[in-house]
Protein backbone atom coordinates (compact mmCIF):
# COMPACT_ATOMS: atom_id res chain seq x y z
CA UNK A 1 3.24 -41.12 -19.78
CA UNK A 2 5.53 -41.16 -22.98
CA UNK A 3 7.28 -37.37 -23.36
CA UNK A 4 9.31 -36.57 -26.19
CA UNK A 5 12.29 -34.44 -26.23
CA UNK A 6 14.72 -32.62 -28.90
CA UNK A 7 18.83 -32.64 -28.43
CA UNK A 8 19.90 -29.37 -29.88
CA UNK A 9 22.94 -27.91 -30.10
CA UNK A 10 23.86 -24.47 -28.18
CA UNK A 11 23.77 -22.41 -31.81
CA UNK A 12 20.42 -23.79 -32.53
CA UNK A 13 19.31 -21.49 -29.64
CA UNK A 14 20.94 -18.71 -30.04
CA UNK A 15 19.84 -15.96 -32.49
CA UNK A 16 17.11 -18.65 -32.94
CA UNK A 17 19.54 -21.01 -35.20
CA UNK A 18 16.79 -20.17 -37.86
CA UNK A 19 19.54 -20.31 -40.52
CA UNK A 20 21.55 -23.46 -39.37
CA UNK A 21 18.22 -25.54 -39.35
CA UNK A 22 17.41 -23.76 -42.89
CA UNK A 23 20.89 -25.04 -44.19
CA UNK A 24 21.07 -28.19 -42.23
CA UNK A 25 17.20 -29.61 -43.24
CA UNK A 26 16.78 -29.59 -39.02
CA UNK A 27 14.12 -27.80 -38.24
CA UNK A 28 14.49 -28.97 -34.78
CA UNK A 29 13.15 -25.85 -32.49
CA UNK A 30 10.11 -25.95 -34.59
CA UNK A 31 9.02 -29.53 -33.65
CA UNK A 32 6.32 -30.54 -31.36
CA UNK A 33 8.46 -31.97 -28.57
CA UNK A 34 7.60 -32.16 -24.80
CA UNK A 35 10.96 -30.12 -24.13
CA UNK A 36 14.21 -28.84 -25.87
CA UNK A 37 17.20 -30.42 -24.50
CA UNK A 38 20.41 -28.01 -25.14
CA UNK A 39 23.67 -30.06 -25.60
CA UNK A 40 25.72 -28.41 -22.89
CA UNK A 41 28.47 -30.39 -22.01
CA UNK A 42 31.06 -28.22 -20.28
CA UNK A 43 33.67 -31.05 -20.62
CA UNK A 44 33.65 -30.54 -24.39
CA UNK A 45 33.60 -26.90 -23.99
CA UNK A 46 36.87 -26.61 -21.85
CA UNK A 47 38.56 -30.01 -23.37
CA UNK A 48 37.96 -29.44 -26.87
CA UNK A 49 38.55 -25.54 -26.35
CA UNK A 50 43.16 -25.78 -26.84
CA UNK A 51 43.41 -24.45 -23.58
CA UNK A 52 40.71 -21.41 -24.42
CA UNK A 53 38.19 -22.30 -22.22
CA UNK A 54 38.73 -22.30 -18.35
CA UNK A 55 36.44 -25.11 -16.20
CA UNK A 56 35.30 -21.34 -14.73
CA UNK A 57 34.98 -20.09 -18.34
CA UNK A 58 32.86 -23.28 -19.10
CA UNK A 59 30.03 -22.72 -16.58
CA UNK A 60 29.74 -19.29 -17.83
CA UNK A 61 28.76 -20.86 -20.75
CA UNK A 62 26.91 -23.07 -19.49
CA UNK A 63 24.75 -20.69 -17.57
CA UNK A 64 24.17 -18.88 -20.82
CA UNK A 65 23.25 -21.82 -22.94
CA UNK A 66 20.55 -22.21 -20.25
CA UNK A 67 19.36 -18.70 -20.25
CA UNK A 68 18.79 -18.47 -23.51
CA UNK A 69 17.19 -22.08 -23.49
CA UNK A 70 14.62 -20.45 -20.70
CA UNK A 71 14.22 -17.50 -22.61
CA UNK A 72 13.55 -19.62 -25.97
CA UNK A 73 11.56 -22.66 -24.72
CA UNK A 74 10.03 -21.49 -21.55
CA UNK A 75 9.27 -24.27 -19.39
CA UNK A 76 9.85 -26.23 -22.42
CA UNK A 77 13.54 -25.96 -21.69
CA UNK A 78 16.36 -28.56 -20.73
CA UNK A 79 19.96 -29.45 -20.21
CA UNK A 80 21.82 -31.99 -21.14
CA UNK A 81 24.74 -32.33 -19.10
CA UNK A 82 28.10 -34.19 -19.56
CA UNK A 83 30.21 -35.89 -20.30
CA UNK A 84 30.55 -38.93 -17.55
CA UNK A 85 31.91 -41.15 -20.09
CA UNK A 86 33.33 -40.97 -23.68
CA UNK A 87 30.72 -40.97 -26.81
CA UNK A 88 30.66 -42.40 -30.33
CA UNK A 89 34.33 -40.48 -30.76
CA UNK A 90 35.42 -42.47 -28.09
CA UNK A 91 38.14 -39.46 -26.70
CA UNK A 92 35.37 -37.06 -25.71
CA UNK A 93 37.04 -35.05 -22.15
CA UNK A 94 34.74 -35.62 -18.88
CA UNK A 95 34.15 -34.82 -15.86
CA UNK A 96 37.08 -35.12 -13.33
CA UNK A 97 35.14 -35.93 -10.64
CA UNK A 98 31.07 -35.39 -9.60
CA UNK A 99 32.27 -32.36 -7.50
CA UNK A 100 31.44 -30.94 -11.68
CA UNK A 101 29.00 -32.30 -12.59
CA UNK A 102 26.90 -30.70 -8.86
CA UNK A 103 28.55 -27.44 -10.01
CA UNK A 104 27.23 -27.42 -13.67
CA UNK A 105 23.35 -28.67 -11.89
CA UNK A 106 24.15 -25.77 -9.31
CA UNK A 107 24.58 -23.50 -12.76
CA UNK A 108 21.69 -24.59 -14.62
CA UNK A 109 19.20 -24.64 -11.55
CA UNK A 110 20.29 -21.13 -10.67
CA UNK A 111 19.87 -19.76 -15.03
CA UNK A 112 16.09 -21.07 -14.33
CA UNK A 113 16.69 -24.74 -16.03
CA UNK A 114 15.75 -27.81 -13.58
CA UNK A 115 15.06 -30.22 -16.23
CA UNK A 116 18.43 -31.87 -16.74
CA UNK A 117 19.71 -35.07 -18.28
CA UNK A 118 23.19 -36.61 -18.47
CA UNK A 119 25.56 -38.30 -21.16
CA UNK A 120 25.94 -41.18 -20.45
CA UNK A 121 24.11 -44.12 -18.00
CA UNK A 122 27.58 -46.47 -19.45
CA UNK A 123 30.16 -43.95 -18.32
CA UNK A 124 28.11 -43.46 -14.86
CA UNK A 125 28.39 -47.50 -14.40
CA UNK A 126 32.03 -47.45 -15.37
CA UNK A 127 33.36 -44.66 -13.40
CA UNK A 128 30.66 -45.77 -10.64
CA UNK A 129 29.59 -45.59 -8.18
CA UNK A 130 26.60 -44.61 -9.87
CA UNK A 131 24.53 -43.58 -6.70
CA UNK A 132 27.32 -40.80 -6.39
CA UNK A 133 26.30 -39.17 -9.92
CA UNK A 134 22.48 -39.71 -9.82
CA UNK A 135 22.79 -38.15 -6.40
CA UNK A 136 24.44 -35.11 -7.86
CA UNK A 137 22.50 -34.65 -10.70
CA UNK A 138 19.25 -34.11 -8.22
């Protein structure tokens, strides 16, 4: 069976993102998608913060990114979780070690968001060993 799924980011879910999608020509919550997959990568949050965000400060937010994904998308509602590896920027911050990445599942699972993906299968096989980060992630 062949599900579809949206990649939004967090704003898009909060207070709707009605506006954004209006400006951007997105109207990405609105589509007729399997599930809703909020961008949640608490790597970017803390590494790309200046020092703002804490790692503790970055599963807050990550627990509300997946509230508010429950309480927008229902069951329809997922995580995308990251970053293993670096992205098309190529200096994207990651995960220090899996010990994270089980912390930030641990978070979502407990906001009422079990549907989870990760970014990226290449970082996984070049950090390795892989087994270690599928494991975590279920």
């Amino acid at each position: 069976e062949r599900r579809v799924t949206s990649a939004l980011v967090p704003v898009l879910v909060a207070e709707r993102g009605q506006w954004m999608q209006r400006v951007l020509g997105t109207p990405a919550t609105d589509l007729p998608v399997d599930r809703h997959s909020v961008m949640a990568y608490t790597s970017l949050f803390e590494g790309w913060s200046r020092g703002l965000v804490t790692r503790r400060r970055a599963e807050a937010l990550l627990g509300v990114c997946a509230r508010l994904a429950r309480r927008r998308f229902g069951d329809q509602a997922a995580l995308s979780l990251g970053t293993i590896g670096t992205g098309a920027f190529g200096d994207e911050p990651c995960y220090r070690d899996v010990a994270e990445l089980r912390r930030d599942v641990e978070v979502a699972v407990a906001a009422g968001v079990d549907e989870l993906s990760l970014f990226d299968l290449g970082g996984m096989l070049r950090r390795g060993p892989a087994e270690a980060w599928l494991d975590a992630l279920t």
